[in-house]
C-alpha atoms as a PDB file:
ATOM      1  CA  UNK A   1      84.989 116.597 208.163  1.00  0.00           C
ATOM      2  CA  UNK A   2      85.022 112.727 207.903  1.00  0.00           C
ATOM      3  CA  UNK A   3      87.933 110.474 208.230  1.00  0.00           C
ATOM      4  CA  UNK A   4      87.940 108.904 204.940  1.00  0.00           C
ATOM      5  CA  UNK A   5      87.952 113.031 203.924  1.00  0.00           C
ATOM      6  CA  UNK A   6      91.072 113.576 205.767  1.00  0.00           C
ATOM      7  CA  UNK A   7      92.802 110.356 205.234  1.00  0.00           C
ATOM      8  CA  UNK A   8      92.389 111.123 201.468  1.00  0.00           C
ATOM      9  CA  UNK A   9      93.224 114.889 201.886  1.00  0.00           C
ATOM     10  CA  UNK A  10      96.754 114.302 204.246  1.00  0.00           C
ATOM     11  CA  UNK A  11      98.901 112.738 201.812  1.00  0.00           C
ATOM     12  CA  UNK A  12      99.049 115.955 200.091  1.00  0.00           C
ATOM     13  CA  UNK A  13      99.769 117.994 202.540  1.00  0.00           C
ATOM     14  CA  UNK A  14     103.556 117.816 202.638  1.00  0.00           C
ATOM     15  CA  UNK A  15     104.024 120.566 205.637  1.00  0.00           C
ATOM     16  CA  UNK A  16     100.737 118.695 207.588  1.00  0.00           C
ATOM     17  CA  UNK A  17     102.750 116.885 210.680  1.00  0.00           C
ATOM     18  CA  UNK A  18     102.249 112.811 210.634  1.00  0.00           C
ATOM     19  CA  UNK A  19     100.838 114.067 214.574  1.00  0.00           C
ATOM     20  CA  UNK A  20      98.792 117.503 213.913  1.00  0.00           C
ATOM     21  CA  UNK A  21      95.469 117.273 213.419  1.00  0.00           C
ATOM     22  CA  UNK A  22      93.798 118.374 210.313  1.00  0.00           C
ATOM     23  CA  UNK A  23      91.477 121.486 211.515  1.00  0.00           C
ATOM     24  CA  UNK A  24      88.497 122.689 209.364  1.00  0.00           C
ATOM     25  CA  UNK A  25      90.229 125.994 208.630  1.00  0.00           C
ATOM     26  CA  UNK A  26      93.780 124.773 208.317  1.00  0.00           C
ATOM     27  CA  UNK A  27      94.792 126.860 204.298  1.00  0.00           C
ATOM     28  CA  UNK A  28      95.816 124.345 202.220  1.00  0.00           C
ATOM     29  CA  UNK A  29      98.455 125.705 200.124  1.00  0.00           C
ATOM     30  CA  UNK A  30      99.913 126.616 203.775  1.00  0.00           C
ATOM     31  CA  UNK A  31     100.309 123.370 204.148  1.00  0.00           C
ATOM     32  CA  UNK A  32     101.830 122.066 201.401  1.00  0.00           C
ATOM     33  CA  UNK A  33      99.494 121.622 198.178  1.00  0.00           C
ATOM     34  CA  UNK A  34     100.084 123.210 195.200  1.00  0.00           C
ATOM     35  CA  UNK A  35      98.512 123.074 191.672  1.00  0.00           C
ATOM     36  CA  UNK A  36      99.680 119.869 190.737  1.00  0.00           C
ATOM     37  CA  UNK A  37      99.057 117.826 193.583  1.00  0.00           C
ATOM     38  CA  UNK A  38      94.891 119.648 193.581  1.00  0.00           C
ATOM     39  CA  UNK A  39      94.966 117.346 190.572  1.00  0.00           C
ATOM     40  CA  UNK A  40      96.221 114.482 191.902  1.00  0.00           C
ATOM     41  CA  UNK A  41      93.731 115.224 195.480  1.00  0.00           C
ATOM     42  CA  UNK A  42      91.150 115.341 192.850  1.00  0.00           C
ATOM     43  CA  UNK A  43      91.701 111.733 191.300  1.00  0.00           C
ATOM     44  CA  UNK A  44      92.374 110.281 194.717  1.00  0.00           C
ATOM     45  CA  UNK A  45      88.936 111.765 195.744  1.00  0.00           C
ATOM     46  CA  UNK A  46      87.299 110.062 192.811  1.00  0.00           C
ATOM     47  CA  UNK A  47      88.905 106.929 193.680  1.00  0.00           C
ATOM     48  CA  UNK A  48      88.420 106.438 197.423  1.00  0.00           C
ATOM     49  CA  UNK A  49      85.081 108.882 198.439  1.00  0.00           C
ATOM     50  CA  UNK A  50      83.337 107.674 195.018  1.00  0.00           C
ATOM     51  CA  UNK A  51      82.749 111.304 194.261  1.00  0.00           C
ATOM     52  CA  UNK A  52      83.729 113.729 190.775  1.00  0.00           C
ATOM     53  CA  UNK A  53      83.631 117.250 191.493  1.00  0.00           C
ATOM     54  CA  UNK A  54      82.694 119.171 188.426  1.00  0.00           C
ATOM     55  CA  UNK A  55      84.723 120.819 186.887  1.00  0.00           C
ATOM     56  CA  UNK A  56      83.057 124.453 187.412  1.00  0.00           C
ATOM     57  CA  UNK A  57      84.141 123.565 191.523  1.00  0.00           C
ATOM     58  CA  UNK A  58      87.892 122.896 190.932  1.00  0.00           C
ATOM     59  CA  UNK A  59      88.394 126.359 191.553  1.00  0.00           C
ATOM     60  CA  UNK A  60      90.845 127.888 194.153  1.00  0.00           C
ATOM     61  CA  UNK A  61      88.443 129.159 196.494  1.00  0.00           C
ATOM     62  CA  UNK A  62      87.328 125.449 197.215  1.00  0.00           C
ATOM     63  CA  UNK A  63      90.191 124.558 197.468  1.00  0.00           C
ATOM     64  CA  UNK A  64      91.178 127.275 200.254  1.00  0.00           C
ATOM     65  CA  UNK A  65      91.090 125.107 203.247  1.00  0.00           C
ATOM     66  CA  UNK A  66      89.594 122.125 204.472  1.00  0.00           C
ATOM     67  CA  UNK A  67      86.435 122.748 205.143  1.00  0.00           C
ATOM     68  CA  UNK A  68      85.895 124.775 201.448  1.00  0.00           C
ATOM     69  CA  UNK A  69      86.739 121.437 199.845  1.00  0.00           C
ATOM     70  CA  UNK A  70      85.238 119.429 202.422  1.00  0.00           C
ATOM     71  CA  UNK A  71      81.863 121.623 201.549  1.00  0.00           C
ATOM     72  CA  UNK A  72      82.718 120.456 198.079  1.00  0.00           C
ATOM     73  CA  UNK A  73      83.116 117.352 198.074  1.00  0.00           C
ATOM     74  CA  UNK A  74      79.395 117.037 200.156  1.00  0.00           C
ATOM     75  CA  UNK A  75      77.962 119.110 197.491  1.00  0.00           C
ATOM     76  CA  UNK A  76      79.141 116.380 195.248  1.00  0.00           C
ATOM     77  CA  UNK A  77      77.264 113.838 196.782  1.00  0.00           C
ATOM     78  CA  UNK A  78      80.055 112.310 199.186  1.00  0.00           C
ATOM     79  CA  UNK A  79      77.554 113.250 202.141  1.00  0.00           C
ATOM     80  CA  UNK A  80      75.889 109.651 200.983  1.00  0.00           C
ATOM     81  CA  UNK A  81      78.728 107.570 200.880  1.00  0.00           C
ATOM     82  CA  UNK A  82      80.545 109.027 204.150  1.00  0.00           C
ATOM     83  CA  UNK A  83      77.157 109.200 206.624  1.00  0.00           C
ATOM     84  CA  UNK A  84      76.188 105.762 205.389  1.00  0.00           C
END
């Protein structure tokens, strides 16, 4: 996972310690996001990887854990913009 993935991605994850690393398989909801927050996650992806995920991947299994959205959001064509 990149840093500019996991900066985005911790601000939602109210339960995520400011010190505890992000791992791959952390579960999301575990940590904190819920339904509405995906959304906002979603626009704050847009906005800072460059990326839209269509809308046949917002779906909860991508959203799972880390590295499911992580996969994502590569599939999505953040891959260019973060290995620039």
């Amino acid at each position: 996972m990149d840093k500019a993935f996991t900066d985005t991605l911790r601000p939602h994850l109210r339960y995520l310690q400011p010190d505890q690393p992000l791992q791959p398989a952390d579960r999301l909801r575990d940590l904190g996001l819920n339904s509405m927050q995906a959304i906002d996650l979603v626009f704050d992806i847009e906005d800072n990887l460059g990326v839209q995920l269509p809308d046949d991947q917002l779906t909860d299994a991508n959203f799972e854990t880390a590295a499911t959205l992580w996969a994502a959001v590569q599939a999505a064509g953040a891959d260019e913009l973060v290995n620039r």
